[in-house]
Protein backbone atom coordinates (compact mmCIF):
# COMPACT_ATOMS: atom_id res chain seq x y z
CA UNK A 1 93.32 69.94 33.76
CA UNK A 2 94.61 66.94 35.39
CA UNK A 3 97.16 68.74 37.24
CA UNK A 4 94.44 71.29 39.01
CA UNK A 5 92.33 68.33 39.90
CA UNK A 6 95.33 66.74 41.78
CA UNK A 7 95.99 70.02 43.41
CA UNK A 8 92.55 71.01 44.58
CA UNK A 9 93.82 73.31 47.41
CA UNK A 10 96.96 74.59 45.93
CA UNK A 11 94.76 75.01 42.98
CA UNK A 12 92.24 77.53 45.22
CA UNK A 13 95.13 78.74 46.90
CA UNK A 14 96.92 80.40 44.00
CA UNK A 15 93.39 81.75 42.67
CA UNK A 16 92.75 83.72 46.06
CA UNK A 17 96.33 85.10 46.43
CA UNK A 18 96.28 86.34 42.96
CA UNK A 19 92.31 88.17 43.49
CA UNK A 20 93.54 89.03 46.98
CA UNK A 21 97.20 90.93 45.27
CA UNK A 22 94.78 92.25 42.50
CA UNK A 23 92.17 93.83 44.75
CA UNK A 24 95.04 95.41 46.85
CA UNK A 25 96.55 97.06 43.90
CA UNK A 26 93.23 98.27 42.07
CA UNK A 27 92.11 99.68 45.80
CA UNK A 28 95.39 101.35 45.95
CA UNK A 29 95.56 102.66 42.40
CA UNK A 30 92.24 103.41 41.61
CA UNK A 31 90.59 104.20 45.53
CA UNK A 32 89.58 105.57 47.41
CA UNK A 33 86.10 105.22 46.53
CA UNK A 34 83.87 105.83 49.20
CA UNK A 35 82.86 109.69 49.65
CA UNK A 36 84.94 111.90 52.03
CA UNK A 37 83.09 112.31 55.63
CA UNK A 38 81.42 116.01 56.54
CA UNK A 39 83.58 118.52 57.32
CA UNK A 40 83.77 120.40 60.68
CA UNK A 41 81.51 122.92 59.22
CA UNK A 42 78.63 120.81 57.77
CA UNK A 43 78.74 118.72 61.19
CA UNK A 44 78.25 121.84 63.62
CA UNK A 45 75.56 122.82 61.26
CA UNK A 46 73.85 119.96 61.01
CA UNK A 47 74.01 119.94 64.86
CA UNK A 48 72.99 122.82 65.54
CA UNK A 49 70.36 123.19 62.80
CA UNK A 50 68.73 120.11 65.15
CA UNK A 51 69.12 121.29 68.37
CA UNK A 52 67.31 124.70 67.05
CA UNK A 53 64.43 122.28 65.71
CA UNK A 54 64.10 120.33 69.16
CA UNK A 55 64.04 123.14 70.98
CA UNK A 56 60.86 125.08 68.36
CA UNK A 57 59.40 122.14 68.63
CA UNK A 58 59.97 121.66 72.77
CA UNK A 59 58.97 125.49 72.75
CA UNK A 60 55.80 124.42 70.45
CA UNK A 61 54.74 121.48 72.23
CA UNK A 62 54.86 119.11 69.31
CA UNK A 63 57.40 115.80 69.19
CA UNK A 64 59.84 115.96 66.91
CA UNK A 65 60.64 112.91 64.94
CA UNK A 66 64.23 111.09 65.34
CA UNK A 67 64.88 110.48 61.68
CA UNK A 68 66.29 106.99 61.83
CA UNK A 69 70.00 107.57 59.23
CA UNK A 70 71.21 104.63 57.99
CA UNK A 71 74.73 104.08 58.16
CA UNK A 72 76.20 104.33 54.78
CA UNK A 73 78.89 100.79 53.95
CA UNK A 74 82.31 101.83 53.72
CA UNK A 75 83.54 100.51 50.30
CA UNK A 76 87.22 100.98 51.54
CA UNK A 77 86.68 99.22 54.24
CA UNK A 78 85.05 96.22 52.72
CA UNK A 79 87.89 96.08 49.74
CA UNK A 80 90.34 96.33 52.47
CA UNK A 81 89.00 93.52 54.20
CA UNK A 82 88.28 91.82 51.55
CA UNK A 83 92.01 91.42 49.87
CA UNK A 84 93.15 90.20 53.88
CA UNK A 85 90.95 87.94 53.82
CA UNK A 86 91.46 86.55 50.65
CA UNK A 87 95.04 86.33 51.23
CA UNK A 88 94.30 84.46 54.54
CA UNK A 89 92.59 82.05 52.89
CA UNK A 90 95.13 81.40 50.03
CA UNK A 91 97.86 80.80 53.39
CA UNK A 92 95.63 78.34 54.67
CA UNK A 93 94.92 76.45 51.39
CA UNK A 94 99.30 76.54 50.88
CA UNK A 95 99.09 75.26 54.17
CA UNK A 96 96.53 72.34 53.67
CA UNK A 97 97.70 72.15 49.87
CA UNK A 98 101.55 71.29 51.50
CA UNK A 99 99.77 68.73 54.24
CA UNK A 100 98.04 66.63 51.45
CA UNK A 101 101.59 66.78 49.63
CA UNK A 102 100.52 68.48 46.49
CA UNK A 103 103.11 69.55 44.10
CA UNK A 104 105.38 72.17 45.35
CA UNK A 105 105.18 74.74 43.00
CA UNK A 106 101.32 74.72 44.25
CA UNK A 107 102.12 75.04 47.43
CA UNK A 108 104.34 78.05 46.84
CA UNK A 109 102.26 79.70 44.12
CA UNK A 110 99.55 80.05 46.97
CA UNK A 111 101.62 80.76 49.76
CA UNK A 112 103.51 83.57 47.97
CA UNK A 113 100.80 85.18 45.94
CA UNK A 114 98.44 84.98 49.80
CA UNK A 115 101.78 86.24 51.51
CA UNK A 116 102.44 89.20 48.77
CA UNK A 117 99.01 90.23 49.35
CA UNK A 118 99.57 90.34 53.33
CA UNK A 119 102.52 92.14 53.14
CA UNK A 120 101.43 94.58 50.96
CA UNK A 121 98.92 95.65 53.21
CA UNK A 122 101.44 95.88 56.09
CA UNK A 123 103.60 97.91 53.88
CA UNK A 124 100.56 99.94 53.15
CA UNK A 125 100.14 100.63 57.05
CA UNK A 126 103.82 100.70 58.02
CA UNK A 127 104.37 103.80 55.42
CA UNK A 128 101.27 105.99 57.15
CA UNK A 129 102.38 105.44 60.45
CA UNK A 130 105.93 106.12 59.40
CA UNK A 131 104.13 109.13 57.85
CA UNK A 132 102.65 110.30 60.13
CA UNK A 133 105.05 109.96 62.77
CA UNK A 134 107.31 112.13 60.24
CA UNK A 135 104.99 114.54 60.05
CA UNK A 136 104.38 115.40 63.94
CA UNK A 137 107.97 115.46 64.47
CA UNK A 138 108.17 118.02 61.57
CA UNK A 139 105.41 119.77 63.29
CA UNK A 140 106.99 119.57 66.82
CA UNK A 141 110.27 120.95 65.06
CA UNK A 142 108.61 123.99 63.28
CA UNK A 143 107.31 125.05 67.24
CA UNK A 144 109.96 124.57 68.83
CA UNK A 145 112.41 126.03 66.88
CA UNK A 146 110.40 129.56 66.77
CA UNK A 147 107.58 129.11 63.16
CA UNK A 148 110.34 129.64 61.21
């Protein structure tokens, strides 16, 4: 106990690199968990079953009322930012944990658990843009050279 109280930051560091790396992998593993958007469909629909309400109602002479939709919190999003953030902050206490010359395998616990969490999310967006690149040049290919 003696040791964490000597390496406060170090100490914090390590804890938010580690939550940051596990929130990262559960998202990945277990997400996503927010519910897919409408599809094409649904949206039109939706649009047009409005438009055909305004225009009863315009027809009518009555207001309509502008149902006021709350926008619905990404959970993705928020884990996302979330684990970068977390990892951020676990850099920043390696940084402040090495400045106040706290043992060095603090220092590094923190700056490579924050850093692994970082990178994994950079890995996670350098493999869909990769990805996708991959797949428009397959797409591009599969014109070009006659659908078949």
């Amino acid at each position: 106990m003696d040791t964490l109280m000597q390496n406060k930051w170090s100490s914090v560091g390590i804890l938010f690199g580690a939550v940051a790396l596990m929130v990262g992998l559960l998202h990945v593993s277990l997400g996503p968990f927010t519910a897919p958007t409408l599809t094409l469909e649904r949206a039109v629909a939706r649009d047009v079953a409005s438009v055909k309400r305004g225009i009863i109602a315009g027809l009518t002479g009555h207001e309509i009322p502008v149902p006021a939709e709350p926008k619905p919190v990404n959970v993705d999003k928020v884990l996302d930012n979330v684990g970068i953030g977390l990892g951020v902050v676990a850099l920043v206490c390696a940084f402040i944990g090495g400045m106040r010359h706290e043992t060095r395998w603090g220092v590094k616990g923190a700056f490579i658990l924050g850093g692994a969490s970082l990178v994994f999310y950079l890995l996670l967006f350098s493999l869909a843009i990769i990805s996708g690149i991959l797949i428009v040049m397959a797409f591009i290919s599969w014109l070009t050279s006659g659908g078949g």
